[in-house]
PDB file of N, CA and C in Angstrom:
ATOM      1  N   UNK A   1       0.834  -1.173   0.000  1.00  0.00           N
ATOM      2  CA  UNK A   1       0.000   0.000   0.000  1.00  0.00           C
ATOM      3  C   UNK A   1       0.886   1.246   0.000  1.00  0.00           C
ATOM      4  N   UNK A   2       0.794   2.506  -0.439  1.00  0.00           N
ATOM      5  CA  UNK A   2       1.482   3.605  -0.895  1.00  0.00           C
ATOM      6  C   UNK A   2       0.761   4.030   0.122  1.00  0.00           C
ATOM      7  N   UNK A   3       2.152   4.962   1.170  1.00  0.00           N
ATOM      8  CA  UNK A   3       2.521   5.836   2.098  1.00  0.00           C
ATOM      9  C   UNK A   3       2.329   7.253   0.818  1.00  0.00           C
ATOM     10  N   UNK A   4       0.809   8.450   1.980  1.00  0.00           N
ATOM     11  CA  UNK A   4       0.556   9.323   2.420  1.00  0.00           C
ATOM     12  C   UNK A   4       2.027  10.348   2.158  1.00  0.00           C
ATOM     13  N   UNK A   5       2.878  11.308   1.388  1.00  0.00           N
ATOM     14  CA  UNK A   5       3.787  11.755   1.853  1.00  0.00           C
ATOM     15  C   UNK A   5       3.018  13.264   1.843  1.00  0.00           C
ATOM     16  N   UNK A   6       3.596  13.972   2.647  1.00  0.00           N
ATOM     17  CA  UNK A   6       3.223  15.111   2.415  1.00  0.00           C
ATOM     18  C   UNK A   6       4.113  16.171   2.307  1.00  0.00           C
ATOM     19  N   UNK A   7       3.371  16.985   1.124  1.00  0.00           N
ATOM     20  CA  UNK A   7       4.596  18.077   0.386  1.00  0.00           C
ATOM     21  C   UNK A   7       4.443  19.777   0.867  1.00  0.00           C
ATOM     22  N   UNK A   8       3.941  19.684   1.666  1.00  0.00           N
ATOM     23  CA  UNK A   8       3.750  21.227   2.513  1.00  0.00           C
ATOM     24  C   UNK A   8       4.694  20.558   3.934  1.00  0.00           C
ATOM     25  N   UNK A   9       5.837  21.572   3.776  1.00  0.00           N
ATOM     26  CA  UNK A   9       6.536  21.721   5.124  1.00  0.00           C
ATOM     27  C   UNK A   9       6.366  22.238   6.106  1.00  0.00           C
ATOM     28  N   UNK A  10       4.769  23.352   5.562  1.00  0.00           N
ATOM     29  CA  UNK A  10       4.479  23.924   6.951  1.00  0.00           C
ATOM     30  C   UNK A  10       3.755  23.009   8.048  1.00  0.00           C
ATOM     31  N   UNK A  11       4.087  23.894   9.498  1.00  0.00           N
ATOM     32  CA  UNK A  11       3.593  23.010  10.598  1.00  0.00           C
ATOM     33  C   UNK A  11       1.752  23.155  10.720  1.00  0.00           C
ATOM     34  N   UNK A  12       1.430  22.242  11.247  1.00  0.00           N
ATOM     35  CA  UNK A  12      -0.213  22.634  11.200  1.00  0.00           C
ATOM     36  C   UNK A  12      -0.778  23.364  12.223  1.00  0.00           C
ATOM     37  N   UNK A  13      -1.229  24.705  12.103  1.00  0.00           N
ATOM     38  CA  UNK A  13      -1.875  25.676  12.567  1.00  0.00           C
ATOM     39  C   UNK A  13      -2.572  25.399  13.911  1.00  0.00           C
ATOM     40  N   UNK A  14      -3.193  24.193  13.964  1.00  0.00           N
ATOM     41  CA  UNK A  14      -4.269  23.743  14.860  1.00  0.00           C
ATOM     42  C   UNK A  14      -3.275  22.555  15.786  1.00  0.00           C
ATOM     43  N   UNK A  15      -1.863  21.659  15.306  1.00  0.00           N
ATOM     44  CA  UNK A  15      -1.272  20.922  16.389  1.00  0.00           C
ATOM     45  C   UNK A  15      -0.602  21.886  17.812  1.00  0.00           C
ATOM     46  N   UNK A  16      -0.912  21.776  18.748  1.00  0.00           N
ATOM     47  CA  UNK A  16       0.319  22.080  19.910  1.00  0.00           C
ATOM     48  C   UNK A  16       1.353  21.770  19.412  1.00  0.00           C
ATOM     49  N   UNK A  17       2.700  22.956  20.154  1.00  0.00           N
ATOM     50  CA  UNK A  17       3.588  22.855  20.144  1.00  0.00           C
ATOM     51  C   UNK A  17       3.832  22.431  21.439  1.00  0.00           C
ATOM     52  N   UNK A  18       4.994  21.694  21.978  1.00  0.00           N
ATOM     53  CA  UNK A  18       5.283  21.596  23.310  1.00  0.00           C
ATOM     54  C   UNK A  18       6.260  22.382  23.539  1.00  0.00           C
ATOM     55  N   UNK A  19       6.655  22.658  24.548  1.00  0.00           N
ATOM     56  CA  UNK A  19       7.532  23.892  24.993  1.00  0.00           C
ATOM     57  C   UNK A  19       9.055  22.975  26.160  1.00  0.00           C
ATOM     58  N   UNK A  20       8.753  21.513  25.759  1.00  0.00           N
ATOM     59  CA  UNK A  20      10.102  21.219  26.558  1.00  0.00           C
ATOM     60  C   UNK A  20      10.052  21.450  27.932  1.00  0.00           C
ATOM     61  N   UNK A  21      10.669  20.574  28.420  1.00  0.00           N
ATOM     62  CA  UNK A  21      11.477  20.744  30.078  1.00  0.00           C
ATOM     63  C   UNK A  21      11.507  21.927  30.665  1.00  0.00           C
ATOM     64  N   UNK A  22      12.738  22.614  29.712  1.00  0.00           N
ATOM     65  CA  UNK A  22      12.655  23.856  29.514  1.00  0.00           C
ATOM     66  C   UNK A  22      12.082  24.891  29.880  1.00  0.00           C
ATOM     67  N   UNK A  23      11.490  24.750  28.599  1.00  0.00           N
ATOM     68  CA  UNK A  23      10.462  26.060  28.579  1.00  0.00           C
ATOM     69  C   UNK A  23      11.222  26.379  26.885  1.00  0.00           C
ATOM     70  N   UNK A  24      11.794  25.501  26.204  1.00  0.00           N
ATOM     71  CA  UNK A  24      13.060  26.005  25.133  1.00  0.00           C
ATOM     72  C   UNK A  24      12.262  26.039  23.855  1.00  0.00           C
ATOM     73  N   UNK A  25      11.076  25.503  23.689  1.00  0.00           N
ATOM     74  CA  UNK A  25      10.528  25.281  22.443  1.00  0.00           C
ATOM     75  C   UNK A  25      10.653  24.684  21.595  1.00  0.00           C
ATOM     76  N   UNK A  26      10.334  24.396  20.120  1.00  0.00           N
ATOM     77  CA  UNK A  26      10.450  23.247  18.923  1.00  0.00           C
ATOM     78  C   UNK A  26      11.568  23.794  18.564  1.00  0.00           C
ATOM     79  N   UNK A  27      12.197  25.119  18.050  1.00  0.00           N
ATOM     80  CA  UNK A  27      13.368  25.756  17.685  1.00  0.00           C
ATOM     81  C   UNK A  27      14.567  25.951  18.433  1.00  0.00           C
ATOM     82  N   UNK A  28      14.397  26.397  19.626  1.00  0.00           N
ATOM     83  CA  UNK A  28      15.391  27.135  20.462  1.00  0.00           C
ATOM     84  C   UNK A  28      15.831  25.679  21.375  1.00  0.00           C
ATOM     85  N   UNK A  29      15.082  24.716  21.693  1.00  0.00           N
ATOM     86  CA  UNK A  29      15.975  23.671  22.050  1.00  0.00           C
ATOM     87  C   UNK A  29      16.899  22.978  21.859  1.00  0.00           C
ATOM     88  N   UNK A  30      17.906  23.177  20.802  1.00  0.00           N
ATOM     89  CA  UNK A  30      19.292  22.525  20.122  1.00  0.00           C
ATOM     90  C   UNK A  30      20.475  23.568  20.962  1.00  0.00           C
ATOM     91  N   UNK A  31      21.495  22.828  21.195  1.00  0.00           N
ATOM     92  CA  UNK A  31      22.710  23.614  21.344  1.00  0.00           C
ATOM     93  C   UNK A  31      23.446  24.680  20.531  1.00  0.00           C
ATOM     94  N   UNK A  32      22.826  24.363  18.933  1.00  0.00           N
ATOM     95  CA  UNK A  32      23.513  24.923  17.692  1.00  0.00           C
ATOM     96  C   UNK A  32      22.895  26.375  18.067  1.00  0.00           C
ATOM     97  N   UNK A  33      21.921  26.426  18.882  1.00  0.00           N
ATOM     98  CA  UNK A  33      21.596  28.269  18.657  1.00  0.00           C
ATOM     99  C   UNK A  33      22.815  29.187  19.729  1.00  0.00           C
ATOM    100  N   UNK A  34      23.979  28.357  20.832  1.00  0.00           N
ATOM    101  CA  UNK A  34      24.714  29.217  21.162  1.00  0.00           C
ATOM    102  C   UNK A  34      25.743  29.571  20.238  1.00  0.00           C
ATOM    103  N   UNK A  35      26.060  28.751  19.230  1.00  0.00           N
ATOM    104  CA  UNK A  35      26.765  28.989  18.053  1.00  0.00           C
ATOM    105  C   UNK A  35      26.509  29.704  17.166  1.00  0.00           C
ATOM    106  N   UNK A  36      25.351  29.886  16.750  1.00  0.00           N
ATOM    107  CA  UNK A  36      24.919  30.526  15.793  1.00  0.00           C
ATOM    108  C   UNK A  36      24.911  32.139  16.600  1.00  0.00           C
ATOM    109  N   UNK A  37      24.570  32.638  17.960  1.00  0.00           N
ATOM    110  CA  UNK A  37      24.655  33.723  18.817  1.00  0.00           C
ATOM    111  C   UNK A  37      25.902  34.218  18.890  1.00  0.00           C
ATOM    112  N   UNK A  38      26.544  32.935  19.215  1.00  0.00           N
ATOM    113  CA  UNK A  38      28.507  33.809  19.301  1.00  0.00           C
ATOM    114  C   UNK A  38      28.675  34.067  17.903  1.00  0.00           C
ATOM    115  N   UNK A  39      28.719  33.447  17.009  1.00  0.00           N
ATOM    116  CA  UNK A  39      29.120  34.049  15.756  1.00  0.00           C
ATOM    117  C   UNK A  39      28.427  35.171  15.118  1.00  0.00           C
ATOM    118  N   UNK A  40      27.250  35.572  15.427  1.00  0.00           N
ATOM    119  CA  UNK A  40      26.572  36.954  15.310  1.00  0.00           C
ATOM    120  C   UNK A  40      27.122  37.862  15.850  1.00  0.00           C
ATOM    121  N   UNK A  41      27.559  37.608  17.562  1.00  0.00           N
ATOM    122  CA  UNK A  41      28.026  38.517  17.982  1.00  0.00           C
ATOM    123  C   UNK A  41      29.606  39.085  17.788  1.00  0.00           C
ATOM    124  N   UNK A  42      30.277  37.891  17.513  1.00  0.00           N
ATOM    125  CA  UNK A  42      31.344  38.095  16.947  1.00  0.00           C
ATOM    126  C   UNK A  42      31.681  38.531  15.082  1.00  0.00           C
ATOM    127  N   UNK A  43      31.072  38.511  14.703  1.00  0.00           N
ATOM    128  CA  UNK A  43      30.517  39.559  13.095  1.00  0.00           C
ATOM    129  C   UNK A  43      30.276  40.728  13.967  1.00  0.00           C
ATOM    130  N   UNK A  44      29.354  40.901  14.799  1.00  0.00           N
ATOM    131  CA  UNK A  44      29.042  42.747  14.655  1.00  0.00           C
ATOM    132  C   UNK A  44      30.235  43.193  15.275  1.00  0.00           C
ATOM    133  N   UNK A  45      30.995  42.379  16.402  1.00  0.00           N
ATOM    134  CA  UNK A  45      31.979  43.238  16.880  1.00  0.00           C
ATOM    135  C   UNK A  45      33.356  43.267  16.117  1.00  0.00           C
ATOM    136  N   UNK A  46      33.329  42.738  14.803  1.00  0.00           N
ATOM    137  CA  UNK A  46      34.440  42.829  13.696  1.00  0.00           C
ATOM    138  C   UNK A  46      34.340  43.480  13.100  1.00  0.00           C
ATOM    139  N   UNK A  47      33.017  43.305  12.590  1.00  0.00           N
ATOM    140  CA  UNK A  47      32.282  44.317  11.516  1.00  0.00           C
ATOM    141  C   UNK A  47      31.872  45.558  11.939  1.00  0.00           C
ATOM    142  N   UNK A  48      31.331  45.950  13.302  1.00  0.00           N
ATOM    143  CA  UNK A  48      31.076  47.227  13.342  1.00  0.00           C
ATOM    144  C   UNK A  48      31.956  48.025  14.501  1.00  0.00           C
ATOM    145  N   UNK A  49      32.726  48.080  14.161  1.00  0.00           N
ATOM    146  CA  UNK A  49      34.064  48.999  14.966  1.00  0.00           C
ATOM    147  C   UNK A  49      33.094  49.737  16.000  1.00  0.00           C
ATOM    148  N   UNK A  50      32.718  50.740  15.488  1.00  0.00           N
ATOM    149  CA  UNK A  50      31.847  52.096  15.922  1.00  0.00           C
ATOM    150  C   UNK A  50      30.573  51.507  16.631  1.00  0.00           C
ATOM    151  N   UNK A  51      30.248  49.817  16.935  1.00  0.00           N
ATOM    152  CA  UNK A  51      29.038  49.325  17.767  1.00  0.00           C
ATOM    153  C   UNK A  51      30.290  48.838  18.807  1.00  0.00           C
ATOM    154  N   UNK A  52      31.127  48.739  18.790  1.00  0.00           N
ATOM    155  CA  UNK A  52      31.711  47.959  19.980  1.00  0.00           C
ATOM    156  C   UNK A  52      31.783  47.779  20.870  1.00  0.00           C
ATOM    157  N   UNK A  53      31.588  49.385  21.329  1.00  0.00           N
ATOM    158  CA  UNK A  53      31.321  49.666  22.901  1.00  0.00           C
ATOM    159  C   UNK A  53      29.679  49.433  23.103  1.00  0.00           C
ATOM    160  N   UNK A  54      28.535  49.269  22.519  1.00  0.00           N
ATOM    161  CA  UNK A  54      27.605  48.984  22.641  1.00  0.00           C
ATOM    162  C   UNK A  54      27.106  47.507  23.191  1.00  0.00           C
ATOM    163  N   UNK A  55      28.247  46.728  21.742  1.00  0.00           N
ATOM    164  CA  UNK A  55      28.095  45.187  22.042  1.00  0.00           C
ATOM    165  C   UNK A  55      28.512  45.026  23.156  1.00  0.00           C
ATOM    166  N   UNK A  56      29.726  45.493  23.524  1.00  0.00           N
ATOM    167  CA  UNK A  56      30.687  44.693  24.684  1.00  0.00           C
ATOM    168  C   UNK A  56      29.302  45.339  26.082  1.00  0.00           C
ATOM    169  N   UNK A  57      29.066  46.255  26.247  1.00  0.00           N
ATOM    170  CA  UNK A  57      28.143  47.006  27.354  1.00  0.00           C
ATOM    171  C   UNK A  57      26.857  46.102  27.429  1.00  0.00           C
ATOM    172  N   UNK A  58      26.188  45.690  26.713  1.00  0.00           N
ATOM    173  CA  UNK A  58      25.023  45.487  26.574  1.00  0.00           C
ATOM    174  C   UNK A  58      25.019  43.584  26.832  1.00  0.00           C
ATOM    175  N   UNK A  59      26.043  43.480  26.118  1.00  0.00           N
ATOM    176  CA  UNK A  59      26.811  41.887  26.736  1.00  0.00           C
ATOM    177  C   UNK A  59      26.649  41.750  27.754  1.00  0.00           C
ATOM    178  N   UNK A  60      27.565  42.765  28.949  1.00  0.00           N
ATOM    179  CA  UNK A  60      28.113  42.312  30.192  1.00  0.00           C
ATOM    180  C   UNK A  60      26.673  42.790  31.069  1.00  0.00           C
ATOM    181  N   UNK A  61      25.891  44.132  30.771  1.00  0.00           N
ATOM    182  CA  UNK A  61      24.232  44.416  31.469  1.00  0.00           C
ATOM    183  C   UNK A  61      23.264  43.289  31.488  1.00  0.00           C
ATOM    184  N   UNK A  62      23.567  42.615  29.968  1.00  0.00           N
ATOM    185  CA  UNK A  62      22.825  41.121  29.929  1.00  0.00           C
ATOM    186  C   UNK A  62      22.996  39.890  30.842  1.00  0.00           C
ATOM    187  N   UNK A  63      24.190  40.355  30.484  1.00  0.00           N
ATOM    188  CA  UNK A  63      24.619  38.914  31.213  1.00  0.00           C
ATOM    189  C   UNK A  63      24.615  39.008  32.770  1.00  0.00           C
ATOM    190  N   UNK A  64      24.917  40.041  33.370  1.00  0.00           N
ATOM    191  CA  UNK A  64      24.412  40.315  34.938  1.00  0.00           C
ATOM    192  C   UNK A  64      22.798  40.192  35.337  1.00  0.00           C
ATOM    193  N   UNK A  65      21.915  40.874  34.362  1.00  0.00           N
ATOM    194  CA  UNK A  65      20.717  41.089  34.342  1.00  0.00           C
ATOM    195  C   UNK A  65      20.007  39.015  34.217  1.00  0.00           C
ATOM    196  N   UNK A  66      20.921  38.567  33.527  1.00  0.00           N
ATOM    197  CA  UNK A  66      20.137  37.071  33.218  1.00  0.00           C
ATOM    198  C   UNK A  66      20.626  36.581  33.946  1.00  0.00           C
ATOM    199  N   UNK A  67      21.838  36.677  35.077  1.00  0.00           N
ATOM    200  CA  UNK A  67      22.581  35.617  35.745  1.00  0.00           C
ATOM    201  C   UNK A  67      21.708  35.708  37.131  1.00  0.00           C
ATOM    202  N   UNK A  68      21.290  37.685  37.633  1.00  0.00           N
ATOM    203  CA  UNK A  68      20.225  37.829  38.598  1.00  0.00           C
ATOM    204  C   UNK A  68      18.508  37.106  38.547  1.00  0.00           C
ATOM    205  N   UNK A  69      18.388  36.745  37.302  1.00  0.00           N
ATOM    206  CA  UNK A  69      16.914  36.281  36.873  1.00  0.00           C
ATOM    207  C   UNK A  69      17.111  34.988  36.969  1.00  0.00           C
ATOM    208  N   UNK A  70      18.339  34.259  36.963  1.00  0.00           N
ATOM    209  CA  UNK A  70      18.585  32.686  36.597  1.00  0.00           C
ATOM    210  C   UNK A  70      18.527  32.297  38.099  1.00  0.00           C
ATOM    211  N   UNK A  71      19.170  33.445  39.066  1.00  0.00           N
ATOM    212  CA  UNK A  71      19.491  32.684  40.395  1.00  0.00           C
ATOM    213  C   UNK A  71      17.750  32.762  40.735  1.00  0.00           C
ATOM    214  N   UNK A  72      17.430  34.063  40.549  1.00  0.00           N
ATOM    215  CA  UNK A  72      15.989  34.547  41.650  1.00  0.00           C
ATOM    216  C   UNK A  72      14.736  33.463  41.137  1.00  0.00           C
ATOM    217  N   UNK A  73      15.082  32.686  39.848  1.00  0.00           N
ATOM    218  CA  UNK A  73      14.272  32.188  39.591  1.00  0.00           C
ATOM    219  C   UNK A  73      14.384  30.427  39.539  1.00  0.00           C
ATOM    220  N   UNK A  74      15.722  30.192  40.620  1.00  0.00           N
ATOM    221  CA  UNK A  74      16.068  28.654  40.580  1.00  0.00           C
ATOM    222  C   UNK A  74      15.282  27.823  41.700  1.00  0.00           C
TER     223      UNK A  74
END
């Protein structure tokens, strides 16, 4: 008997998504998205001289700001 394939890759409108252990989602749950983040961030701070002090600032506010939300919320 001939297998149903289906040629629309989109997801269906009406299934749940589950959101993981987490909370990480169908997308954001792989490891490959801290890779894909450092190498963004490392392009703008090559590429944009004149953002540097922005990136590097907004980095280290983040990263204090998420490390206070990670503890208050363990």
């Amino acid at each position: 008997m001939r297998q149903h394939v289906q040629l629309n890759s989109e997801p269906d409108p009406s299934v749940v998504v589950p959101f993981g252990v987490k909370g990480g989602g169908l997308l954001t749950g792989h490891p490959i998205g801290l890779v894909i983040v450092l190498g963004l961030l490392l392009m703008g701070l090559v590429g944009l001289p004149e953002a540097r002090v922005f990136l590097v600032g907004s980095i280290g506010l983040g990263g204090i700001f998420g490390l206070v939300l990670w503890l208050r919320h363990r």
